[in-house]
Every structure is written in structure tokens, then in C-alpha cells.
N, C-alpha and C. Protein backbone atom coordinates (compact mmCIF):
# COMPACT_ATOMS: atom_id res chain seq x y z
N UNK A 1 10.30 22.59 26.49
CA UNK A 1 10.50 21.30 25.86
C UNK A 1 9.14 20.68 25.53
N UNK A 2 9.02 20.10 24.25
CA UNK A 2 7.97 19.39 24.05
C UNK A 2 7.48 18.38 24.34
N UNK A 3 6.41 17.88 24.17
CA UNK A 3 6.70 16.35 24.60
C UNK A 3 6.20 15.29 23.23
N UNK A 4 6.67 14.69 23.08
CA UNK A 4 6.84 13.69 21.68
C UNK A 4 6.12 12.34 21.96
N UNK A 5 4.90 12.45 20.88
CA UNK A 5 4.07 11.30 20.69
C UNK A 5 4.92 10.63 19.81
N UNK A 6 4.86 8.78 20.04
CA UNK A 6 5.29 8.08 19.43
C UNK A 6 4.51 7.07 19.07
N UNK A 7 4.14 7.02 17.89
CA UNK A 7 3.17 5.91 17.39
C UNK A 7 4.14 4.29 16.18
N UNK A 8 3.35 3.25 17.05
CA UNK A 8 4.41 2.19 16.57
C UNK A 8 3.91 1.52 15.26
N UNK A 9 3.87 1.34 14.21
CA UNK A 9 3.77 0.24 13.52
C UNK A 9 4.43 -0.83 12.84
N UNK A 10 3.88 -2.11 12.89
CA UNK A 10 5.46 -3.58 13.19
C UNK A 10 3.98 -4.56 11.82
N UNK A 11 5.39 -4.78 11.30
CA UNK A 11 5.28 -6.02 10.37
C UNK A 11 5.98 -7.05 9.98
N UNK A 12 4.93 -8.37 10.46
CA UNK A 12 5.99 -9.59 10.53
C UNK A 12 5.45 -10.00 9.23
N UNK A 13 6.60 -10.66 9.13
CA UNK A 13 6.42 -11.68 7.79
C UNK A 13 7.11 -13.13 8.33
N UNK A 14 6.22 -14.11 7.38
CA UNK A 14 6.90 -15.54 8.04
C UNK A 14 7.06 -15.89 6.57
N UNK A 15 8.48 -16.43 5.97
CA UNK A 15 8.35 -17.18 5.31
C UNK A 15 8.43 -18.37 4.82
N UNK A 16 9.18 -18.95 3.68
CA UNK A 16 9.02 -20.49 3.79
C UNK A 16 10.58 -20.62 3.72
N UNK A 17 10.76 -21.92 2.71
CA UNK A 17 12.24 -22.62 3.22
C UNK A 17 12.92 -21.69 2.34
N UNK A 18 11.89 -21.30 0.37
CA UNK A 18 13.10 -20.38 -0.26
C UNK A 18 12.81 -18.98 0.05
N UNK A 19 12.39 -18.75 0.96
CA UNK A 19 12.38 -17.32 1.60
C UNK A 19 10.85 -16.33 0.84
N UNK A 20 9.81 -16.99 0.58
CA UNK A 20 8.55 -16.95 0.17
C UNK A 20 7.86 -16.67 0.96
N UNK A 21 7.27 -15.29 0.93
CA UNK A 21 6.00 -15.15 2.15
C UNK A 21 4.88 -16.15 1.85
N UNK A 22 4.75 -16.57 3.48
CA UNK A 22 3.45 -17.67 3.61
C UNK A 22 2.60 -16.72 4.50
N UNK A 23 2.90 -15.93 5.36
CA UNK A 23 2.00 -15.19 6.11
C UNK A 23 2.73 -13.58 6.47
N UNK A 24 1.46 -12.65 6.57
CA UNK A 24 1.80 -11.33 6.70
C UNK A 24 0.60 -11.03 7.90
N UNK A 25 1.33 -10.37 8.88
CA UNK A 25 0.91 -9.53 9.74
C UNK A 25 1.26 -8.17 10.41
N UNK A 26 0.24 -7.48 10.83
CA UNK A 26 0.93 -6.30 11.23
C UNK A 26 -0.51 -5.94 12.56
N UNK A 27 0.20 -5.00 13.14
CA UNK A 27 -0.11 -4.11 14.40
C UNK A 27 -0.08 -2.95 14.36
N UNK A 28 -0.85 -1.95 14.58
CA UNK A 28 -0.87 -0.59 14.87
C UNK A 28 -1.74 -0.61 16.29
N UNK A 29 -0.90 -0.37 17.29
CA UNK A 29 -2.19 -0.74 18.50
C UNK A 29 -2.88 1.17 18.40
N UNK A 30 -2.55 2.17 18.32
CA UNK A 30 -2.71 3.11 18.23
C UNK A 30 -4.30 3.05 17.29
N UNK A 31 -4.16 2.43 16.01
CA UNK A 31 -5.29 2.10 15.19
C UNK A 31 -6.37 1.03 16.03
N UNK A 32 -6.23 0.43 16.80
CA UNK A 32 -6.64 -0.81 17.49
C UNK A 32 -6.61 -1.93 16.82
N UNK A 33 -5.16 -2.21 15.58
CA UNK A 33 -5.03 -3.63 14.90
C UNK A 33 -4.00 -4.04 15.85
N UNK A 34 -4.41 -5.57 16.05
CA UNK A 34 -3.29 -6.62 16.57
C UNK A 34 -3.09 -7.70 15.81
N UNK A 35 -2.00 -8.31 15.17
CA UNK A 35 -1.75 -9.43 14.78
C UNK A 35 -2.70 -9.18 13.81
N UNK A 36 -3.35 -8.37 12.73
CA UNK A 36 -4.18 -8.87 11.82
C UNK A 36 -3.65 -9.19 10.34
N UNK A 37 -3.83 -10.62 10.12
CA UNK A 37 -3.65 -11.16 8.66
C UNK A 37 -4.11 -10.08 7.71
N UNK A 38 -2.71 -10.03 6.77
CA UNK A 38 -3.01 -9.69 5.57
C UNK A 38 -2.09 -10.71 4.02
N UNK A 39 -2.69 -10.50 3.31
CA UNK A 39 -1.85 -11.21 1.63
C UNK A 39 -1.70 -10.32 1.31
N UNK A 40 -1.34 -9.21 1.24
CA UNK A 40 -0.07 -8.38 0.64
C UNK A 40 0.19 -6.70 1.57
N UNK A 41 1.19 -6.35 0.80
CA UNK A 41 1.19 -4.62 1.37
C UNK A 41 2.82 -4.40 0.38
N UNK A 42 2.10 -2.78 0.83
CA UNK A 42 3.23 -2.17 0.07
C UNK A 42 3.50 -0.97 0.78
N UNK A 43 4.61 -0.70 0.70
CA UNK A 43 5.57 0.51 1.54
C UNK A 43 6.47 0.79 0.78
N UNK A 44 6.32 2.51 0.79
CA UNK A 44 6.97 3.26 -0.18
C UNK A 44 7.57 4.08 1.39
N UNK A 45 8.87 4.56 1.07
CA UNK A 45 9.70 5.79 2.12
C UNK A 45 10.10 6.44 1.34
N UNK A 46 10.45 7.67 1.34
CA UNK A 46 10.91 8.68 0.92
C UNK A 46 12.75 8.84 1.33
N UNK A 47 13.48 8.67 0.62
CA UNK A 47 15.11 9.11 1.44
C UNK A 47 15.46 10.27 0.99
N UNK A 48 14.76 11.17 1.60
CA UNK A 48 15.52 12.64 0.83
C UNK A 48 16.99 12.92 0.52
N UNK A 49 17.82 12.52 1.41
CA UNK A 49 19.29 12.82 1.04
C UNK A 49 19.98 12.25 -0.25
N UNK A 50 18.73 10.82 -0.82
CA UNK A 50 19.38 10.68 -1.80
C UNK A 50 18.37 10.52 -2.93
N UNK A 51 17.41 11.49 -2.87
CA UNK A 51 16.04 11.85 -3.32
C UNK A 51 15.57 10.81 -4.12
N UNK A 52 15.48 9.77 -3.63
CA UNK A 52 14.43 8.18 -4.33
C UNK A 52 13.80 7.80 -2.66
N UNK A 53 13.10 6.78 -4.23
CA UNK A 53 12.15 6.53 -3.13
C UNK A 53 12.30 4.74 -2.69
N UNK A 54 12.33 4.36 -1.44
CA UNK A 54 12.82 2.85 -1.35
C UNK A 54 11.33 1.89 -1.15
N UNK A 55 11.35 0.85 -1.80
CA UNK A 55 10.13 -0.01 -1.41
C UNK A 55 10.16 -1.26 -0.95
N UNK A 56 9.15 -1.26 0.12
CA UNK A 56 9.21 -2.83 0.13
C UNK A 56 7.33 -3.66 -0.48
N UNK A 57 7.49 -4.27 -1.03
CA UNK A 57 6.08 -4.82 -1.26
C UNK A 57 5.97 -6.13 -1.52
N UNK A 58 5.09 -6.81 -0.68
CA UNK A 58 4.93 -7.88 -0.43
C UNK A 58 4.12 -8.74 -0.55
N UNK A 59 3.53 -10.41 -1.13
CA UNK A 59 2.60 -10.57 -0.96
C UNK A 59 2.57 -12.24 -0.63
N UNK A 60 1.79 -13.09 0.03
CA UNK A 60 2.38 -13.96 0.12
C UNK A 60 1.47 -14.90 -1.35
N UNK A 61 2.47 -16.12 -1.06
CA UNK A 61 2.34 -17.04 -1.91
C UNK A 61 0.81 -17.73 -2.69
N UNK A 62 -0.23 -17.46 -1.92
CA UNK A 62 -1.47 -17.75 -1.65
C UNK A 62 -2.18 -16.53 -2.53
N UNK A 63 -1.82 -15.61 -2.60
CA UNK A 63 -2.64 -14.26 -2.73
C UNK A 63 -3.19 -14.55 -4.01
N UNK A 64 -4.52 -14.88 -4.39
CA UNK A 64 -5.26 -14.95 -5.82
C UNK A 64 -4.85 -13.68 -6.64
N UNK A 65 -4.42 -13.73 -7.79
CA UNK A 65 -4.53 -12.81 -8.71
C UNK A 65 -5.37 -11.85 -8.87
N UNK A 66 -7.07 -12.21 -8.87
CA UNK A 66 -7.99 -11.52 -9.09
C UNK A 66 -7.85 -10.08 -7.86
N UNK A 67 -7.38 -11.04 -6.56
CA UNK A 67 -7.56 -10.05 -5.22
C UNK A 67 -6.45 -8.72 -5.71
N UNK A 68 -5.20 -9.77 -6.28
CA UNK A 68 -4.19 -8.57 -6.15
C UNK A 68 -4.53 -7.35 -7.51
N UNK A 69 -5.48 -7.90 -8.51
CA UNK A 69 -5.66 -6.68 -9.30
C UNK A 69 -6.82 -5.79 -8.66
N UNK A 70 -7.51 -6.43 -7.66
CA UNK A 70 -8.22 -5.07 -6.97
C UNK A 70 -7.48 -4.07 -6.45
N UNK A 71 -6.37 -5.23 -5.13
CA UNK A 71 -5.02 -4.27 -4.74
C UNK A 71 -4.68 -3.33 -5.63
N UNK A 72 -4.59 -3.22 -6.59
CA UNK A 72 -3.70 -2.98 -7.24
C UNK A 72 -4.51 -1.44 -7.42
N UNK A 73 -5.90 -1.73 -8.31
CA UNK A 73 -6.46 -0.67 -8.61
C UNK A 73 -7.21 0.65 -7.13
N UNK A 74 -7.11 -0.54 -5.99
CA UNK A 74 -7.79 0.01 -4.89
C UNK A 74 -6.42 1.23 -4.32
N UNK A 75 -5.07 0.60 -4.57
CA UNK A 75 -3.94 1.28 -4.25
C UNK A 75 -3.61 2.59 -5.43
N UNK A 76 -3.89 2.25 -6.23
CA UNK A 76 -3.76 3.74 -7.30
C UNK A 76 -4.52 4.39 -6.76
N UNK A 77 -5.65 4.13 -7.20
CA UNK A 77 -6.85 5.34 -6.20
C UNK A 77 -6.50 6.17 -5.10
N UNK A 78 -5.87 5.12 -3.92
CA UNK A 78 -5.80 5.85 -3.02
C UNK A 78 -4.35 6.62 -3.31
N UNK A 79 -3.72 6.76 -3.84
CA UNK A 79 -2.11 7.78 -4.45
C UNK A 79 -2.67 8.63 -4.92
N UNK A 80 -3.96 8.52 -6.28
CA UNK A 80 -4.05 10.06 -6.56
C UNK A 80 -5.25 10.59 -5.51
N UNK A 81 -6.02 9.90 -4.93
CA UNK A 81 -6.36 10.73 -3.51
C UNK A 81 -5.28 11.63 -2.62
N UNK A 82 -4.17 10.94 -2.88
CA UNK A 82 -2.65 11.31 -1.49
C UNK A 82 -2.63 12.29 -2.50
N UNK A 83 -2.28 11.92 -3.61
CA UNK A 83 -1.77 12.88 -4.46
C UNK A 83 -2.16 15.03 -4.40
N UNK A 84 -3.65 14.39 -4.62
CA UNK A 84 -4.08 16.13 -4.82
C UNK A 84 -4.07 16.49 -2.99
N UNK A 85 -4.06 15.80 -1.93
CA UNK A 85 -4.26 16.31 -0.70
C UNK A 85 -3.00 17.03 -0.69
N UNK A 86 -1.87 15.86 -0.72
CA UNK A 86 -0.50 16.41 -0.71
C UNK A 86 0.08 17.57 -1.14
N UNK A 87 -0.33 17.83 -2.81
CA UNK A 87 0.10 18.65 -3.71
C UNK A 87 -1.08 19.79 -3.86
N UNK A 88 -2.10 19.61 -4.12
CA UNK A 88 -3.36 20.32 -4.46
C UNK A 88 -3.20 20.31 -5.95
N UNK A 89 -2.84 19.60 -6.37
CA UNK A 89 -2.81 19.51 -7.88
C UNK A 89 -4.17 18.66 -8.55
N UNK A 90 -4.96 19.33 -8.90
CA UNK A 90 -6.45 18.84 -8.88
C UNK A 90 -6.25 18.16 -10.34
N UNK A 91 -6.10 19.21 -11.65
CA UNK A 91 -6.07 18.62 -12.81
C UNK A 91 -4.92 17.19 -12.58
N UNK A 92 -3.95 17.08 -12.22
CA UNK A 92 -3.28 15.88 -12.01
C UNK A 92 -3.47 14.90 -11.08
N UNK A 93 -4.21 15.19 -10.68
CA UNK A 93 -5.17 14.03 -9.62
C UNK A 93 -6.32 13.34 -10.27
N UNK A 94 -6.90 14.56 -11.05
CA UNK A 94 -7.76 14.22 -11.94
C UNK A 94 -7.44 13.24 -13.02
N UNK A 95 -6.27 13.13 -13.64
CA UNK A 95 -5.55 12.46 -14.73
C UNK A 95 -5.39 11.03 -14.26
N UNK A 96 -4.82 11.14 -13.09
CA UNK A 96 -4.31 9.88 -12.39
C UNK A 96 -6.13 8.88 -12.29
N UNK A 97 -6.94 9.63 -12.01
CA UNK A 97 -7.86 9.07 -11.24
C UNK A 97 -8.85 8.24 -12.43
N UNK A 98 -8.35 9.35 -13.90
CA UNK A 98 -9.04 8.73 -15.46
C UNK A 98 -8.66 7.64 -15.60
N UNK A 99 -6.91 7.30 -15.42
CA UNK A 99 -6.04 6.12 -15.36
C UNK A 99 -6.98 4.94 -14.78
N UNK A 100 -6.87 5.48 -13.33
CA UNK A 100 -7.80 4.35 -12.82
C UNK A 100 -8.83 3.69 -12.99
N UNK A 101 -9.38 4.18 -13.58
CA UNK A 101 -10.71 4.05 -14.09
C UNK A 101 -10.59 3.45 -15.40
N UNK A 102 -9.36 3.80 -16.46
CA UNK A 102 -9.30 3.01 -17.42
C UNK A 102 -8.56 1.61 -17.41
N UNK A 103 -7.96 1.80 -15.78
CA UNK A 103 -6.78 0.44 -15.50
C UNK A 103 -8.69 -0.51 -15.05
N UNK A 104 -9.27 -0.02 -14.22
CA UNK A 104 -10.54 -0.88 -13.73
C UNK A 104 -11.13 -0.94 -15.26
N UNK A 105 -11.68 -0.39 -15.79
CA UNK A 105 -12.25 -1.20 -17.03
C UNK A 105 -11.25 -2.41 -17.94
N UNK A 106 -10.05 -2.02 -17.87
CA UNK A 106 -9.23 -3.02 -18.90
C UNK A 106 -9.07 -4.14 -18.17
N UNK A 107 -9.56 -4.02 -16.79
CA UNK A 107 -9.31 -5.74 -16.03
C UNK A 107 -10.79 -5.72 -15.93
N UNK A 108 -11.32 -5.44 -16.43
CA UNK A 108 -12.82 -5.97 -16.01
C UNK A 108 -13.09 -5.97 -14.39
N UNK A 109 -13.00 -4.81 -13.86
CA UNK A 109 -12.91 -4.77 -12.67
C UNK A 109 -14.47 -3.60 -11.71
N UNK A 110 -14.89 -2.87 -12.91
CA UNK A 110 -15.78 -2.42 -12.51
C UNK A 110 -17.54 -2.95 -13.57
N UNK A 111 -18.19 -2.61 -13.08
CA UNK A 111 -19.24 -3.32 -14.06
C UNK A 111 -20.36 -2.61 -14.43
């Protein structure tokens, strides 16, 4: 018999009266985060049995625009990083990664 590591990660959200995130936190004590503030996140799962994919993504009410188009471009990046590890699909990692680079120039995001 084996023995089975279990690693926890928990995310609260508080919101307001029409159900609006005002604050986001999360914990990975395994990582050594407790309670640390964040303005947004996103979570993708996989449901194989009914082969889509479910999301939750979040950000609260506060979150400047400018921040969330870094999010935004800092989170592509890291997919076609996942991407070629996952797959080894280099030329299509590669493609994804041109994207990025043309999504960061069209927001004026790199200089």
C-alpha cells in the first residue's frame, strides 16, 4: 500500500451586498502562502468525462485595468510555457508565444 501525499489549496472570496468580489485570498501552506491578498485569479479544471473545460475567474472590484492587462498577458505566457512542457509542441508554443508578444505590443505593454 502506498502512502498518499495530500496537498491543500483554499480560496476565499468576500463579497459585497450584489455579490461583487471586494477581497480575494488564498493559502497553500505547502508553498508557505497564508491568507495572501490577491485582485484576481483564474482556474481552469479539466472534466474529462465530459471533455470541457470548467472555469472560475475572478477579480475584485478594485482591480485597475492597466494591472489586469498585465494579468492578462503575464497569464498567456505562462499557458504557452504549460503548453510546450505539457505537449512538446515547440512550433505551437512558439505561435502562441508570437501572440503574446503581439497582444504586449498592441496594449502598449512592453517598451
Amino acid at each position: 500500500m502506498s502512502n498518499t501525499i495530500k496537498s491543500e489549496i483554499k480560496f476565499n472570496v468576500e463579497l459585497d451586498e450584489n455579490r461583487i468580489p471586494e477581497k480575494l485570498t488564498w493559502t497553500a501552506q505547502d508553498g508557505g502562502v497564508e491568507q495572501e491578498e490577491a485582485k484576481a485569479m483564474m482556474l481552469s479544471i479539466w472534466d474529462s468525462k465530459v471533455q470541457e473545460t470548467l472555469r472560475i475567474d475572478l477579480w475584485t472590484k478594485d482591480m485597475p485595468v492597466d494591472e489586469m492587462k498585465l494579468f492578462f498577458h503575464q497569464t498567456l505566457v505562462a499557458m504557452a510555457d504549460t503548453f510546450q512542457r505539457a505537449t512538446a509542441d515547440e512550433k505551437m508554443a512558439d505561435t502562441m508565444k508570437d501572440f503574446c508578444d503581439y497582444f504586449a505590443e498592441k496594449l502598449e505593454l512592453k517598451k
